[in-house]
N, C-alpha and C. Protein backbone atom coordinates (compact mmCIF):
# COMPACT_ATOMS: atom_id res chain seq x y z
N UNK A 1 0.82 -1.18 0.00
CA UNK A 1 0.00 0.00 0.00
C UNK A 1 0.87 1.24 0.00
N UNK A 2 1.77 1.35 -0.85
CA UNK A 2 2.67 2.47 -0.66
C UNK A 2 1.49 4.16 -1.31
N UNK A 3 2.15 5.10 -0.90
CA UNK A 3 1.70 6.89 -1.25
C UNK A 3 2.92 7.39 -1.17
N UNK A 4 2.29 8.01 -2.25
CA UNK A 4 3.61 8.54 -3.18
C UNK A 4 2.74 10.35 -2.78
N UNK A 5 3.60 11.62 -2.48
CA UNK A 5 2.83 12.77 -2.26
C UNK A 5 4.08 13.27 -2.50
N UNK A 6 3.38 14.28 -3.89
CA UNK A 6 4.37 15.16 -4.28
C UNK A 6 4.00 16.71 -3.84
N UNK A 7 4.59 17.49 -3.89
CA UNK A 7 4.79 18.84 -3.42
C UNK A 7 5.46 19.48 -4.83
N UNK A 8 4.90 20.78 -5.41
CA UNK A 8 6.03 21.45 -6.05
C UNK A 8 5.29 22.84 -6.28
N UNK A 9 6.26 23.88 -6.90
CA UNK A 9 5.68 25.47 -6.71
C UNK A 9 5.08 25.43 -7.79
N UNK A 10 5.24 24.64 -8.60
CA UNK A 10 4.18 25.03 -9.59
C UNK A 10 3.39 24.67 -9.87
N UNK A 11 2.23 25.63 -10.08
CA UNK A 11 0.93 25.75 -10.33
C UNK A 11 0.44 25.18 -11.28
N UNK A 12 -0.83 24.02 -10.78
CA UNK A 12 -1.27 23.37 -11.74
C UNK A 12 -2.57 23.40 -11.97
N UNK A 13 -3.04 22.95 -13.37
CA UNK A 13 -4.79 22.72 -13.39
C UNK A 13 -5.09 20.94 -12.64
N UNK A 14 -5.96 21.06 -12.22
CA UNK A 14 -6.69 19.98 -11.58
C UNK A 14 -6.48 18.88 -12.59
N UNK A 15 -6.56 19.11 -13.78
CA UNK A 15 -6.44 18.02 -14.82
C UNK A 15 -4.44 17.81 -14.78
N UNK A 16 -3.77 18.16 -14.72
CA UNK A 16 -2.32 18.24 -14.90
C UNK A 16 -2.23 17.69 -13.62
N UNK A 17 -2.83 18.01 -12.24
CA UNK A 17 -2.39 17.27 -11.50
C UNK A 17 -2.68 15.78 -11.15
N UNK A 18 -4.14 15.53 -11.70
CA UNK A 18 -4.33 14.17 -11.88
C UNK A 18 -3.30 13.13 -12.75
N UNK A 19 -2.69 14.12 -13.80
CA UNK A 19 -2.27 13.45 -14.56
C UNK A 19 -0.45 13.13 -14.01
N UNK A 20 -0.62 13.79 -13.62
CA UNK A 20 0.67 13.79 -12.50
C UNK A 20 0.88 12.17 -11.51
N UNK A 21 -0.49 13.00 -10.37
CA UNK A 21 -0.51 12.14 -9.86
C UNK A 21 -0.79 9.91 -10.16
N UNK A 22 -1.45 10.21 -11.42
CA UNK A 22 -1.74 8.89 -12.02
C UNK A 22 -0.20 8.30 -12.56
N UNK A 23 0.47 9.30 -13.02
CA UNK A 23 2.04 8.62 -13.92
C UNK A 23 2.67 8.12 -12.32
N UNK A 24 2.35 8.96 -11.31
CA UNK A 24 3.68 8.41 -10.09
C UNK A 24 3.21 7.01 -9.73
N UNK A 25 1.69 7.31 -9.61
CA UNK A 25 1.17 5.54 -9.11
C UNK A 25 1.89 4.63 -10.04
N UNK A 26 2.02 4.98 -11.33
CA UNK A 26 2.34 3.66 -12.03
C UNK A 26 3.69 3.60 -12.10
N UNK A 27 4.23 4.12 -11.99
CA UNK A 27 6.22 4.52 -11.45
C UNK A 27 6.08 3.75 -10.32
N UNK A 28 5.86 3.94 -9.26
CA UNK A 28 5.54 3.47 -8.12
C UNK A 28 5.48 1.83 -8.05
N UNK A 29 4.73 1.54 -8.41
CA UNK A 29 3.64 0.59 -8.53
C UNK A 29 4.32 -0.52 -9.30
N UNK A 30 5.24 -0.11 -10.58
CA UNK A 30 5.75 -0.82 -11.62
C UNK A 30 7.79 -0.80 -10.90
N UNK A 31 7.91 -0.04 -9.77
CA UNK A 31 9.11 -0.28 -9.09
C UNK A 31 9.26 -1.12 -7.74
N UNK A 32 8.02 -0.94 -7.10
CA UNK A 32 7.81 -1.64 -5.73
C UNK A 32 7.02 -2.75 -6.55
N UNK A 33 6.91 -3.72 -7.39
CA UNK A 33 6.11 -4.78 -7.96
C UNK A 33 4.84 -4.91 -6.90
N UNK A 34 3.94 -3.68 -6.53
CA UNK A 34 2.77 -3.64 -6.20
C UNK A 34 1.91 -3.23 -6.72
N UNK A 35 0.49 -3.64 -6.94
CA UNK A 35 -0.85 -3.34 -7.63
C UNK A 35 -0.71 -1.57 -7.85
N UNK A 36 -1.10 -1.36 -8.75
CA UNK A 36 -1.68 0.00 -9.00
C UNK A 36 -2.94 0.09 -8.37
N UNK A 37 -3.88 -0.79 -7.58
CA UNK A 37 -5.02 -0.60 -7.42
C UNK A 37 -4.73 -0.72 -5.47
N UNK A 38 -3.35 -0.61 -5.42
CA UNK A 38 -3.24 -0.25 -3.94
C UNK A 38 -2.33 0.72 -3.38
N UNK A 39 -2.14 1.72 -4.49
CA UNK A 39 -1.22 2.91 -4.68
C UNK A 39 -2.01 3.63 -4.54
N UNK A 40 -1.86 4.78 -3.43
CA UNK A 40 -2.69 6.32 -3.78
C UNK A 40 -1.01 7.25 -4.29
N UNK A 41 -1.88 8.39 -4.44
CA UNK A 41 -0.94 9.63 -4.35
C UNK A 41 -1.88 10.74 -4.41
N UNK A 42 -0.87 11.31 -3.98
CA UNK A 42 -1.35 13.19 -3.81
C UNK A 42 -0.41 13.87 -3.98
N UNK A 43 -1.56 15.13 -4.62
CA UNK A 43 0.10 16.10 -5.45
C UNK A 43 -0.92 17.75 -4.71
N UNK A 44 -0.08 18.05 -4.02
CA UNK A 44 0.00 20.00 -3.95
C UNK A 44 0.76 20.49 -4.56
N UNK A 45 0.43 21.39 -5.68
CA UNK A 45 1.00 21.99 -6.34
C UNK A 45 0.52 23.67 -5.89
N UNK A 46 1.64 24.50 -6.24
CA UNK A 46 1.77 26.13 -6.17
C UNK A 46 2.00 26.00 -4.69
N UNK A 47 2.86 25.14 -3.92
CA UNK A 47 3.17 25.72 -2.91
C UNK A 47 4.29 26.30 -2.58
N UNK A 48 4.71 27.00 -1.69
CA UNK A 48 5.15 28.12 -1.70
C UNK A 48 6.68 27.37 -1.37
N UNK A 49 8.02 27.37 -2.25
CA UNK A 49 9.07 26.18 -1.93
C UNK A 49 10.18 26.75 -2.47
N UNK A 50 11.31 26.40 -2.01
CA UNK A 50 12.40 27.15 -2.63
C UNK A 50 13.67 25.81 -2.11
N UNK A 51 14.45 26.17 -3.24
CA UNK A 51 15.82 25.11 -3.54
C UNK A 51 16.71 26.28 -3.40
N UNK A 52 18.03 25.52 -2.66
CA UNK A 52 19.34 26.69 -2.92
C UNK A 52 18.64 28.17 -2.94
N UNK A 53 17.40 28.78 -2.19
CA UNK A 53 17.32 29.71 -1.59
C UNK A 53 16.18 30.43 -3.43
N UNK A 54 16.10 29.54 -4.34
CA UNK A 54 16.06 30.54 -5.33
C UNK A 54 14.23 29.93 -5.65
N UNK A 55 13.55 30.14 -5.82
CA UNK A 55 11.91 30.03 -6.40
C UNK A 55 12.02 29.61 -7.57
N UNK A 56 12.76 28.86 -8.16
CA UNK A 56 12.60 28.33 -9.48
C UNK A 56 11.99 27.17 -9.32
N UNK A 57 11.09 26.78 -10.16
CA UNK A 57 10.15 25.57 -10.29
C UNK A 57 11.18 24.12 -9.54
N UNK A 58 10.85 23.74 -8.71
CA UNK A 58 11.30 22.26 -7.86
C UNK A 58 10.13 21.58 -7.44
N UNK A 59 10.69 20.26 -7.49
CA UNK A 59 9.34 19.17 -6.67
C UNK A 59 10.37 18.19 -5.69
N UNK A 60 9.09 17.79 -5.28
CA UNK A 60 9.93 16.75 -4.04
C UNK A 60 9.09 15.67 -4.11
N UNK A 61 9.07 14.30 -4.38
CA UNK A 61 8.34 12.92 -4.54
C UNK A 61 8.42 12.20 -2.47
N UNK A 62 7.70 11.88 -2.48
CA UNK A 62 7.87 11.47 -1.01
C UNK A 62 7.22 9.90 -0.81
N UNK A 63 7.88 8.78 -0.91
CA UNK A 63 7.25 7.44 -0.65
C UNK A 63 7.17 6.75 0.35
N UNK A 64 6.13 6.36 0.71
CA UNK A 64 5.92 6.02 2.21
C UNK A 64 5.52 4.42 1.62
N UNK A 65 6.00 3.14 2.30
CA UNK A 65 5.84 2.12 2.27
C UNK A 65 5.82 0.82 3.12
N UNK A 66 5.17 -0.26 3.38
CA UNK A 66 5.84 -1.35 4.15
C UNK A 66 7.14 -1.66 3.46
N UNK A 67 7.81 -1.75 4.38
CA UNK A 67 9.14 -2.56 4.06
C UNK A 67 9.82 -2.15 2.69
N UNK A 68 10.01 -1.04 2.35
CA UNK A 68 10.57 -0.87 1.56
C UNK A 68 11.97 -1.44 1.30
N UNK A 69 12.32 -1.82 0.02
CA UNK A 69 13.65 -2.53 -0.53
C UNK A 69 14.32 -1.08 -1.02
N UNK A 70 15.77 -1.37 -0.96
CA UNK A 70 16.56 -0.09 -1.67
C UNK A 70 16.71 -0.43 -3.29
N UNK A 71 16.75 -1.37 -3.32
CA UNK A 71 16.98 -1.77 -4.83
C UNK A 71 16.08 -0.75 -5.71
N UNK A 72 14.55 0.03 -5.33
CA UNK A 72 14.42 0.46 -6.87
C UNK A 72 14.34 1.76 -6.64
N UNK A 73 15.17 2.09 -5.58
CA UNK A 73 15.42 3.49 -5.24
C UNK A 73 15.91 4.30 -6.47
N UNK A 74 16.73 3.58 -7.47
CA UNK A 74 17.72 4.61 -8.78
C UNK A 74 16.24 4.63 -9.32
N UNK A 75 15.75 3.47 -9.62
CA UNK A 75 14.48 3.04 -11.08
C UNK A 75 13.47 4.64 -10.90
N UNK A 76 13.07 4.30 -9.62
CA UNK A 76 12.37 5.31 -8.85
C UNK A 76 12.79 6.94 -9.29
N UNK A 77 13.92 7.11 -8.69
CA UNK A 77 14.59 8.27 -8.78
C UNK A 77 14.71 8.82 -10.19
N UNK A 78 15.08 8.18 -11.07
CA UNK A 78 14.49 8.59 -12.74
C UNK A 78 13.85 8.21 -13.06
N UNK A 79 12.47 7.54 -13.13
CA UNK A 79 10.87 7.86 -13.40
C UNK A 79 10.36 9.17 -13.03
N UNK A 80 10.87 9.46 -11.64
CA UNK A 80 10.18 10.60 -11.11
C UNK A 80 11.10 12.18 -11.90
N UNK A 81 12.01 11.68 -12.06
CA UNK A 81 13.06 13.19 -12.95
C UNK A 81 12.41 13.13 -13.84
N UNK A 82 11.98 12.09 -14.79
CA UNK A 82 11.18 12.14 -15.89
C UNK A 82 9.75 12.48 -15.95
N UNK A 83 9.12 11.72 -14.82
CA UNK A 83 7.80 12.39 -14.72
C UNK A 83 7.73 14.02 -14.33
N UNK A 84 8.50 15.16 -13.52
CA UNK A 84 8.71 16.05 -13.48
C UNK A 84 8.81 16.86 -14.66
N UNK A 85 10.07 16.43 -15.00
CA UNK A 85 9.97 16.82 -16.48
C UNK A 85 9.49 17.27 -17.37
N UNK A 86 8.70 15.84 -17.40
CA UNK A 86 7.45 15.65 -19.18
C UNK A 86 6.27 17.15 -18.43
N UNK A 87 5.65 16.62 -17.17
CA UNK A 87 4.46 17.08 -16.47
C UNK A 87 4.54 18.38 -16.17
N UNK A 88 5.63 18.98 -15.18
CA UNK A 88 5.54 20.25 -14.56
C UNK A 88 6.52 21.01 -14.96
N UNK A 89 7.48 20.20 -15.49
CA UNK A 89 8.84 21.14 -16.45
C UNK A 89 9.72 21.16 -15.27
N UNK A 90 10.09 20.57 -14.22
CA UNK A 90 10.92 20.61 -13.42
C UNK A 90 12.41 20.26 -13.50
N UNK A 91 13.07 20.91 -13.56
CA UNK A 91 14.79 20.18 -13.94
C UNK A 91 14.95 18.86 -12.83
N UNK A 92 15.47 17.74 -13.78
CA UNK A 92 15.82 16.54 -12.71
C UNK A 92 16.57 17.06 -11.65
N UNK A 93 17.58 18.45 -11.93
CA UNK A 93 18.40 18.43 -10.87
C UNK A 93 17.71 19.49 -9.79
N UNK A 94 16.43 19.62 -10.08
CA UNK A 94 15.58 20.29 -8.84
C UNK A 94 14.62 19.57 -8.51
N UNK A 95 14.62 18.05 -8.77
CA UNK A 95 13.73 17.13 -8.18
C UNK A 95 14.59 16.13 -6.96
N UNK A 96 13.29 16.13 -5.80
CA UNK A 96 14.24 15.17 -5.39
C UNK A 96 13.22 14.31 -4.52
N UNK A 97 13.82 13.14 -4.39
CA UNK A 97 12.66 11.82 -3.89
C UNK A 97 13.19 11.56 -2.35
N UNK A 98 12.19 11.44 -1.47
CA UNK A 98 12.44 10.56 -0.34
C UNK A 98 11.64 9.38 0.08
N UNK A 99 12.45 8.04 0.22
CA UNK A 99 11.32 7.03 0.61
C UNK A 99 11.42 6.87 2.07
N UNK A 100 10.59 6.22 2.44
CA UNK A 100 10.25 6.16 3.90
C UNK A 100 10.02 4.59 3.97
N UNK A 101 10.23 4.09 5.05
CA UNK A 101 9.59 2.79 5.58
C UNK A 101 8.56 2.91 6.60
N UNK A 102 7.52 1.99 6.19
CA UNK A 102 6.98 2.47 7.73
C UNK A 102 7.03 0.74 8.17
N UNK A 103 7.32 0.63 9.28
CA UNK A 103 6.96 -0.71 10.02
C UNK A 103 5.44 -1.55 9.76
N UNK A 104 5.66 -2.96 9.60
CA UNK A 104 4.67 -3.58 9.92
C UNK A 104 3.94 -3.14 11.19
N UNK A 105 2.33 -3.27 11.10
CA UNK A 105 1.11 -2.32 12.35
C UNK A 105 1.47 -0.98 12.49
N UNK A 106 2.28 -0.55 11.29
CA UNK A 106 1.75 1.17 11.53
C UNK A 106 1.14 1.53 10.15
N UNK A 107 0.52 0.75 9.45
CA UNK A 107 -0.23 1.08 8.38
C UNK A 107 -1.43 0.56 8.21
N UNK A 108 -2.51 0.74 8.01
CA UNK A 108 -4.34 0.73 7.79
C UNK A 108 -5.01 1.26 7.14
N UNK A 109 -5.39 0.04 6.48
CA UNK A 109 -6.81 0.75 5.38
C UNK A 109 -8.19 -0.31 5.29
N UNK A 110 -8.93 0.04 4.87
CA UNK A 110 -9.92 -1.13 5.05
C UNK A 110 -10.47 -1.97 5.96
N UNK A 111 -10.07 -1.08 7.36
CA UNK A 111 -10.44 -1.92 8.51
C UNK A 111 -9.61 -2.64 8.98
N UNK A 112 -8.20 -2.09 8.24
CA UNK A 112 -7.39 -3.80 8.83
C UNK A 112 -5.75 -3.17 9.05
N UNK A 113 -4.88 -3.43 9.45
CA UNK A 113 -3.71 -3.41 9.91
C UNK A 113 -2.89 -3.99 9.27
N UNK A 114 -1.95 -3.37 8.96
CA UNK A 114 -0.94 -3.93 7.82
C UNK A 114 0.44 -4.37 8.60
């Protein structure tokens, strides 16, 4: 059940961010060999963010998962330069990803405990 929640300053239409958010699920999804149909994400866009002090367009990918493996940390890391890219025009070298682990019983959905 990994979530993927991106952040970046630039301003998007509701349609651009869906479309956003749909390419990371399947980045995601197609790197952690888990269902797309147990991937969320969420994207805020136009928030207020700055790199090296300067307001030029940056994003930040953030993956939260059970047990995450390091292995598709690179795969990961350029899908998402690329999805930036194509989507919000972000330079790879102002994107940047963090994954997270979360422990087995600190994750729930559906009534149930992961």
């Amino acid at each position: 059940m990994p979530l993927v929640s991106i952040r970046t300053n630039v301003s998007l239409e509701r349609k651009a961010e869906l479309v956003l958010a749909s390419s990371a699920t399947t980045a995601v999804a197609q790197a952690l060999g888990k269902p797309e149909s147990v991937t969320m994400a969420s994207v805020e866009s136009g928030v207020t963010m700055t790199f090296g002090v300067t307001p030029e367009p940056t994003a930040l990918f953030e993956v939260e998962g059970i047990e995450l493996i390091p292995e598709p940390t690179e795969d990961l890391c350029l899908a998402f330069s690329d999805i930036a890219e194509d989507i919000i025009g972000v330079s790879a070298s102002r994107t940047f990803v963090k994954l997270s682990n979360i422990p087995r019983g600190y994750w729930a959905g559906n009534r149930k405990v992961y």
